[in-house]
N, C-alpha and C. Protein backbone atom coordinates (compact mmCIF):
# COMPACT_ATOMS: atom_id res chain seq x y z
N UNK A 1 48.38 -127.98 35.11
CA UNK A 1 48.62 -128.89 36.20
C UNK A 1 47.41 -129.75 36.47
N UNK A 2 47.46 -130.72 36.53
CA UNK A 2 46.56 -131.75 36.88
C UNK A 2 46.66 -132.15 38.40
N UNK A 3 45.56 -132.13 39.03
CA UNK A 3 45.76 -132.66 40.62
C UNK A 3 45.40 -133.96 40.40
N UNK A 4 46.07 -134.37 41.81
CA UNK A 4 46.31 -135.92 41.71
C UNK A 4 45.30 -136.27 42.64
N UNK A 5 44.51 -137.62 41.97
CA UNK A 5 43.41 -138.42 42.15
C UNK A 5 43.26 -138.95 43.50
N UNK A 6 42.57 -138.04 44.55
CA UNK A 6 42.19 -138.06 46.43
C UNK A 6 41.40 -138.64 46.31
N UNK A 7 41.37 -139.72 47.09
CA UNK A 7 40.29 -140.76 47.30
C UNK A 7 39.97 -140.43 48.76
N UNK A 8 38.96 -140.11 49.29
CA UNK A 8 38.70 -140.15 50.52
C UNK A 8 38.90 -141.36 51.85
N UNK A 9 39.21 -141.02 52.71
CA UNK A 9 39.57 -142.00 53.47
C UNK A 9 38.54 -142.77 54.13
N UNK A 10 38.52 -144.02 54.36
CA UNK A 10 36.83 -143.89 54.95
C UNK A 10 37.16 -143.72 56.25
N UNK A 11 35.78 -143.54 56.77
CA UNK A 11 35.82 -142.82 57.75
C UNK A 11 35.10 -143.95 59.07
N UNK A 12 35.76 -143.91 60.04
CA UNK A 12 35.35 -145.62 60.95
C UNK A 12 34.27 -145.59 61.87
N UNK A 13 33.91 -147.14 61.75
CA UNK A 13 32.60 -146.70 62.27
C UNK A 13 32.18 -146.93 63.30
N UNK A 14 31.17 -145.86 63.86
CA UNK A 14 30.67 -145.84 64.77
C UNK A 14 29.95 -146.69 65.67
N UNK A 15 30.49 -147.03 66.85
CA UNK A 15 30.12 -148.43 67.64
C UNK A 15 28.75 -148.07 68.28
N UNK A 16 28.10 -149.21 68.48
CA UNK A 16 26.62 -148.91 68.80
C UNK A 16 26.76 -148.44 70.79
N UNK A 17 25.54 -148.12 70.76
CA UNK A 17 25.71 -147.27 72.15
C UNK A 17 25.65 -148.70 72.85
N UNK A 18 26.57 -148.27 74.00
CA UNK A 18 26.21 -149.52 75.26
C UNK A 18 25.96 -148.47 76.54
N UNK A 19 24.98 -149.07 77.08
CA UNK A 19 25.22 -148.23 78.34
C UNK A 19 26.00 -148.99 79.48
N UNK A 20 26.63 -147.92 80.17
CA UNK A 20 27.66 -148.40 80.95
C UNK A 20 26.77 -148.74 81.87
N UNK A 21 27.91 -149.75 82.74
CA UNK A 21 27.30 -150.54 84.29
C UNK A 21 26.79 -149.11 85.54
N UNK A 22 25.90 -149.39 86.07
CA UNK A 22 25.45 -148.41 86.94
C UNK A 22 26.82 -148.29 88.07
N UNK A 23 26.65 -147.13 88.02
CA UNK A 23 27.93 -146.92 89.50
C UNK A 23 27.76 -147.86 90.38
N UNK A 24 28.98 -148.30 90.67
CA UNK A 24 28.50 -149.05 92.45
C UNK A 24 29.30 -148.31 93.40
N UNK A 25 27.83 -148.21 94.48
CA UNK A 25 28.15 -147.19 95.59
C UNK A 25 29.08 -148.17 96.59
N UNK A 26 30.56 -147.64 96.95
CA UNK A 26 31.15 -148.42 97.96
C UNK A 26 30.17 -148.66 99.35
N UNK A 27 30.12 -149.82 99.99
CA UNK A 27 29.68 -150.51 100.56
C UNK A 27 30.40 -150.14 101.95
N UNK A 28 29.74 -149.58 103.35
CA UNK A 28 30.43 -149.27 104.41
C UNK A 28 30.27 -150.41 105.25
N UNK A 29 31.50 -150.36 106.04
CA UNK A 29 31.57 -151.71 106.84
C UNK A 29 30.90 -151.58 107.87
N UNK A 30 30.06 -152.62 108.11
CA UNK A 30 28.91 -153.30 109.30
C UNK A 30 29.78 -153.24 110.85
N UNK A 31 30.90 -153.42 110.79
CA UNK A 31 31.39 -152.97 112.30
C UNK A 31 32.21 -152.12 112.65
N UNK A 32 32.14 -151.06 111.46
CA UNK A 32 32.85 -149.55 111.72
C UNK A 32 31.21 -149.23 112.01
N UNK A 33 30.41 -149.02 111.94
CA UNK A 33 29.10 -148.70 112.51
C UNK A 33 29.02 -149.45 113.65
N UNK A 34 28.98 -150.01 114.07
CA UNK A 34 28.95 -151.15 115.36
C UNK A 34 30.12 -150.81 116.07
N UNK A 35 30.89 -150.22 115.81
CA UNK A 35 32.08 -149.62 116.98
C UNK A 35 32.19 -148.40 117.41
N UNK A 36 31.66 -147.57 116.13
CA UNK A 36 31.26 -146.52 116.41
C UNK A 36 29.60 -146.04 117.66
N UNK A 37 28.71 -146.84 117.16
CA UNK A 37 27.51 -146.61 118.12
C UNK A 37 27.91 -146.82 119.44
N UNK A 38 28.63 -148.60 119.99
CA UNK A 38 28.95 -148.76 120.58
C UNK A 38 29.94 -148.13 121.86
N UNK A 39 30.96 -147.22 121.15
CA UNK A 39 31.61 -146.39 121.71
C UNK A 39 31.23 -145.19 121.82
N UNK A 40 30.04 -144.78 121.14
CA UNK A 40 29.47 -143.40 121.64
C UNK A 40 28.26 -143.87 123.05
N UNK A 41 27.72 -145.07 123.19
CA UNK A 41 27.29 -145.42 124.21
C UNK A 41 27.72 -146.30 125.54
N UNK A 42 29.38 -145.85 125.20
CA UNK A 42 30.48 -145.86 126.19
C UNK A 42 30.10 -147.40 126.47
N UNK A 43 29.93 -148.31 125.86
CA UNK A 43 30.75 -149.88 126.38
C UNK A 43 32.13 -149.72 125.53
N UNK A 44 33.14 -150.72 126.71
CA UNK A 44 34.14 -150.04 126.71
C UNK A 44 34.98 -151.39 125.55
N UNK A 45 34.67 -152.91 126.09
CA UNK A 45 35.77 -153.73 125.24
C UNK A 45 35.08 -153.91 123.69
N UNK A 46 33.10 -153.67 123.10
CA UNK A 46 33.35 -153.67 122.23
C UNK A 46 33.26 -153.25 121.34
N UNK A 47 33.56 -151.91 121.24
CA UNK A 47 33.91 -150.72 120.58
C UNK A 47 35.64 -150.88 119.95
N UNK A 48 35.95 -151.42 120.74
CA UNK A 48 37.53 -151.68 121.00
C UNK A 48 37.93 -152.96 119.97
N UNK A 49 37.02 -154.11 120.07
CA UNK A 49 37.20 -155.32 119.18
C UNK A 49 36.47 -155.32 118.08
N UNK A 50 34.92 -154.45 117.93
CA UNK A 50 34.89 -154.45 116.08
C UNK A 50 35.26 -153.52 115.50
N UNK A 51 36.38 -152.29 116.52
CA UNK A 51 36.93 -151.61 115.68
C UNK A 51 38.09 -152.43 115.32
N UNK A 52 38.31 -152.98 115.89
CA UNK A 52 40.13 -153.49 115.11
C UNK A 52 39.73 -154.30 113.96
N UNK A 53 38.48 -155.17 114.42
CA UNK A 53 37.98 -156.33 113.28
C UNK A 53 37.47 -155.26 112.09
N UNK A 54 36.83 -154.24 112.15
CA UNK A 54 36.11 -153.82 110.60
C UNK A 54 37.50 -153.37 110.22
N UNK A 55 38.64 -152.54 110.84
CA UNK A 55 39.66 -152.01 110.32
C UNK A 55 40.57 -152.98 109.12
N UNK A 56 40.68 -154.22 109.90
CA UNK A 56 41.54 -154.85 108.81
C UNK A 56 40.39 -155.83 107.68
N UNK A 57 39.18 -155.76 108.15
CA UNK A 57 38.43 -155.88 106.97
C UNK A 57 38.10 -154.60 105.84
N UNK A 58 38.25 -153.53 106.51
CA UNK A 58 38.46 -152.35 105.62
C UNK A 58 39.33 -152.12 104.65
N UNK A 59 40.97 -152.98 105.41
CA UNK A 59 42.11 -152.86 105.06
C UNK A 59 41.86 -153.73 103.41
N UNK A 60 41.60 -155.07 103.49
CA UNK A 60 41.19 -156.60 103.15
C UNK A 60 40.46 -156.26 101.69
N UNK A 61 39.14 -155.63 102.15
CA UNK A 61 37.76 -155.59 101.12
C UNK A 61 38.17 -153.73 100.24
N UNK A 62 38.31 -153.33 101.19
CA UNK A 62 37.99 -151.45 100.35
C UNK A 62 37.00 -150.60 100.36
N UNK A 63 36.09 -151.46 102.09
CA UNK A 63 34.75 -150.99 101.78
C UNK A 63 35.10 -149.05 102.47
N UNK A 64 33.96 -148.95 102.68
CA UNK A 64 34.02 -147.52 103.47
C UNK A 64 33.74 -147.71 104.93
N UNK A 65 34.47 -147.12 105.95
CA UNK A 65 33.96 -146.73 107.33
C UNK A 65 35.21 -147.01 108.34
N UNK A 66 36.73 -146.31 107.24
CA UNK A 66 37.48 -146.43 108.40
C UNK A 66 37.83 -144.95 109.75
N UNK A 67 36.87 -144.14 108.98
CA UNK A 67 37.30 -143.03 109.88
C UNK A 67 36.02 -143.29 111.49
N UNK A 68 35.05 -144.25 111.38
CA UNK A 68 34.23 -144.61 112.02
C UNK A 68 34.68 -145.39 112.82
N UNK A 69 34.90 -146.39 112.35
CA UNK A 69 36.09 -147.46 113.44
C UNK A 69 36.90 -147.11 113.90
N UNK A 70 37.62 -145.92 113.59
CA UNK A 70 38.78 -145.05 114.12
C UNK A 70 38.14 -144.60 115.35
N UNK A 71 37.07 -143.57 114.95
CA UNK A 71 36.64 -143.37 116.30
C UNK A 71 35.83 -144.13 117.58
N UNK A 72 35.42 -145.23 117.04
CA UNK A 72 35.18 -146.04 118.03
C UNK A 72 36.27 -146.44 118.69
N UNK A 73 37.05 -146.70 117.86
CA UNK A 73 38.28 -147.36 118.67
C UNK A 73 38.55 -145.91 119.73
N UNK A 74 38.46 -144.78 119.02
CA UNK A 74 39.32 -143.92 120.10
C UNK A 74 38.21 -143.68 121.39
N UNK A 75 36.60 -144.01 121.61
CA UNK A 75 35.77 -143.80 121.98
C UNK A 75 36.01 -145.24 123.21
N UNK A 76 36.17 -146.13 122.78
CA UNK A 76 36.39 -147.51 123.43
C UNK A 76 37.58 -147.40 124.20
N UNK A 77 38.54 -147.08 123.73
CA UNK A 77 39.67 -147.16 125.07
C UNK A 77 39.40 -146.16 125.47
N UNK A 78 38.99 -144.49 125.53
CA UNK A 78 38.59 -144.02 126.47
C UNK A 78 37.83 -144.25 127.51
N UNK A 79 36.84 -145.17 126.96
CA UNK A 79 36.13 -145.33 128.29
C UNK A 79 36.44 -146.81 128.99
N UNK A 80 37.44 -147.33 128.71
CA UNK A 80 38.31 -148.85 129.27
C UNK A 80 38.90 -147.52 130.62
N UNK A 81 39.95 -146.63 129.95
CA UNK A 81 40.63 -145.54 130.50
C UNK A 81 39.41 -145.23 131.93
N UNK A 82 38.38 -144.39 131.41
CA UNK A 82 37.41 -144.36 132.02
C UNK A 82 37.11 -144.87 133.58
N UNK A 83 36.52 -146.31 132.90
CA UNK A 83 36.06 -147.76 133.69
C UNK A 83 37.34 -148.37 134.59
N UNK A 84 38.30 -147.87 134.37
CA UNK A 84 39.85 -148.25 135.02
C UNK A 84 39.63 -147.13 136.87
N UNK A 85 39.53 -146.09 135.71
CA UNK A 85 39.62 -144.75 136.93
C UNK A 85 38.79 -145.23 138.24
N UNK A 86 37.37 -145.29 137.57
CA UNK A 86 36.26 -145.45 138.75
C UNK A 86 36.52 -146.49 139.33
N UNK A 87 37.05 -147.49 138.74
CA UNK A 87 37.53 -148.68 139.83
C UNK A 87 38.37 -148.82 140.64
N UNK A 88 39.44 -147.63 140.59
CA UNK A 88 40.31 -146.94 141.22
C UNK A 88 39.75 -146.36 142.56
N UNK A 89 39.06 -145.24 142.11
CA UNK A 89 38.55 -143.86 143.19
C UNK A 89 37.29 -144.96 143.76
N UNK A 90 36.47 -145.66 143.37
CA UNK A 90 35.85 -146.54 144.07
C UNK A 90 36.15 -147.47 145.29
N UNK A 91 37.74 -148.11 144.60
CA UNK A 91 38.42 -148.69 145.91
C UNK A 91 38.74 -148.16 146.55
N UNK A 92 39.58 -146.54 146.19
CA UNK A 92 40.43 -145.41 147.26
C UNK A 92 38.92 -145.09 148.93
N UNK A 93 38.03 -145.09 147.76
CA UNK A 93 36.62 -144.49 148.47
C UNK A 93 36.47 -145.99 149.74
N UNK A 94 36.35 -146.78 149.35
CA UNK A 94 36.07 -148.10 150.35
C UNK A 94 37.43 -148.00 151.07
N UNK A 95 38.35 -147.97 150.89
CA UNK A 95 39.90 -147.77 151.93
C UNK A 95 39.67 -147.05 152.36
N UNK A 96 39.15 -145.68 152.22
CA UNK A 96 39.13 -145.07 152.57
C UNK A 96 38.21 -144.77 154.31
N UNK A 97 37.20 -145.51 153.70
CA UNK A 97 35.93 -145.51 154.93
C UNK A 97 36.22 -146.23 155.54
N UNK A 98 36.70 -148.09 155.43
CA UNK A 98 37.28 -148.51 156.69
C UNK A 98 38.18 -148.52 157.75
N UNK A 99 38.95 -147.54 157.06
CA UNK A 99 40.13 -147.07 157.72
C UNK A 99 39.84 -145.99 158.90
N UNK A 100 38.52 -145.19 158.26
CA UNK A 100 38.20 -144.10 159.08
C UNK A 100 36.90 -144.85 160.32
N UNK A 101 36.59 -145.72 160.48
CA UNK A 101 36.06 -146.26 160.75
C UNK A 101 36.74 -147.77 161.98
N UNK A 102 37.65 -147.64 161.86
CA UNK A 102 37.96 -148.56 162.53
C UNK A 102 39.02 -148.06 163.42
C-alpha cells in the first residue's frame, strides 16, 4: 500500500500585536452630584431641578450618577415637604397668638 501524498496545510498567520484602546472609565454626571450635595444640605427647589436635568441627561449620554440624582431628587422634595410644614405651624403659631391676645 502506498499512502497518499499529505501536503501540509499552511498554517495562518499570525497578526502583529496591537494593543487595545485603554478602558474608558464611564464619566458621572456633574448634576447627579450637584443634586445630591444639594439635597443632603436640605435646599429644597435645587436638588429637585438638577435632579430631573442630570436624569434625562443620564437618560441622553449613558454617563453614571443616576442612583445620585435619584436621591437628591428624593432628598429635595422632602425638604419642599419639609419647608411647606414650617410654613404651616409657623402661621398656625402667629393665629394662634393674635387670637389669644386680642
Amino acid at each position: 500500500m502506498s499512502t497518499p501524498d499529505v501536503t501540509p496545510e499552511p498554517t495562518p498567520a499570525v497578526p502583529a500585536y496591537q494593543a487595545s484602546p485603554p478602558a474608558q472609565v464611564a464619566k458621572t454626571n456633574v448634576l447627579s452630584i450637584v443634586a445630591l450635595i444639594t439635597g443632603i444640605l436640605g435646599l429644597a427647589i435645587v436638588p429637585v431641578i438638577c435632579g430631573h436635568i442630570s436624569l434625562s441627561q443620564i437618560k441622553r449620554t449613558g454617563e453614571q450618577g443616576r442612583v445620585m440624582a435619584i436621591i437628591g431628587l428624593v432628598l429635595g422634595y422632602l425638604a419642599i415637604v419639609a419647608w411647606i410644614i414650617a410654613w404651616i405651624v409657623i402661621a398656625v403659631a402667629i393665629g394662634a397668638s393674635t387670637t389669644m391676645t386680642n
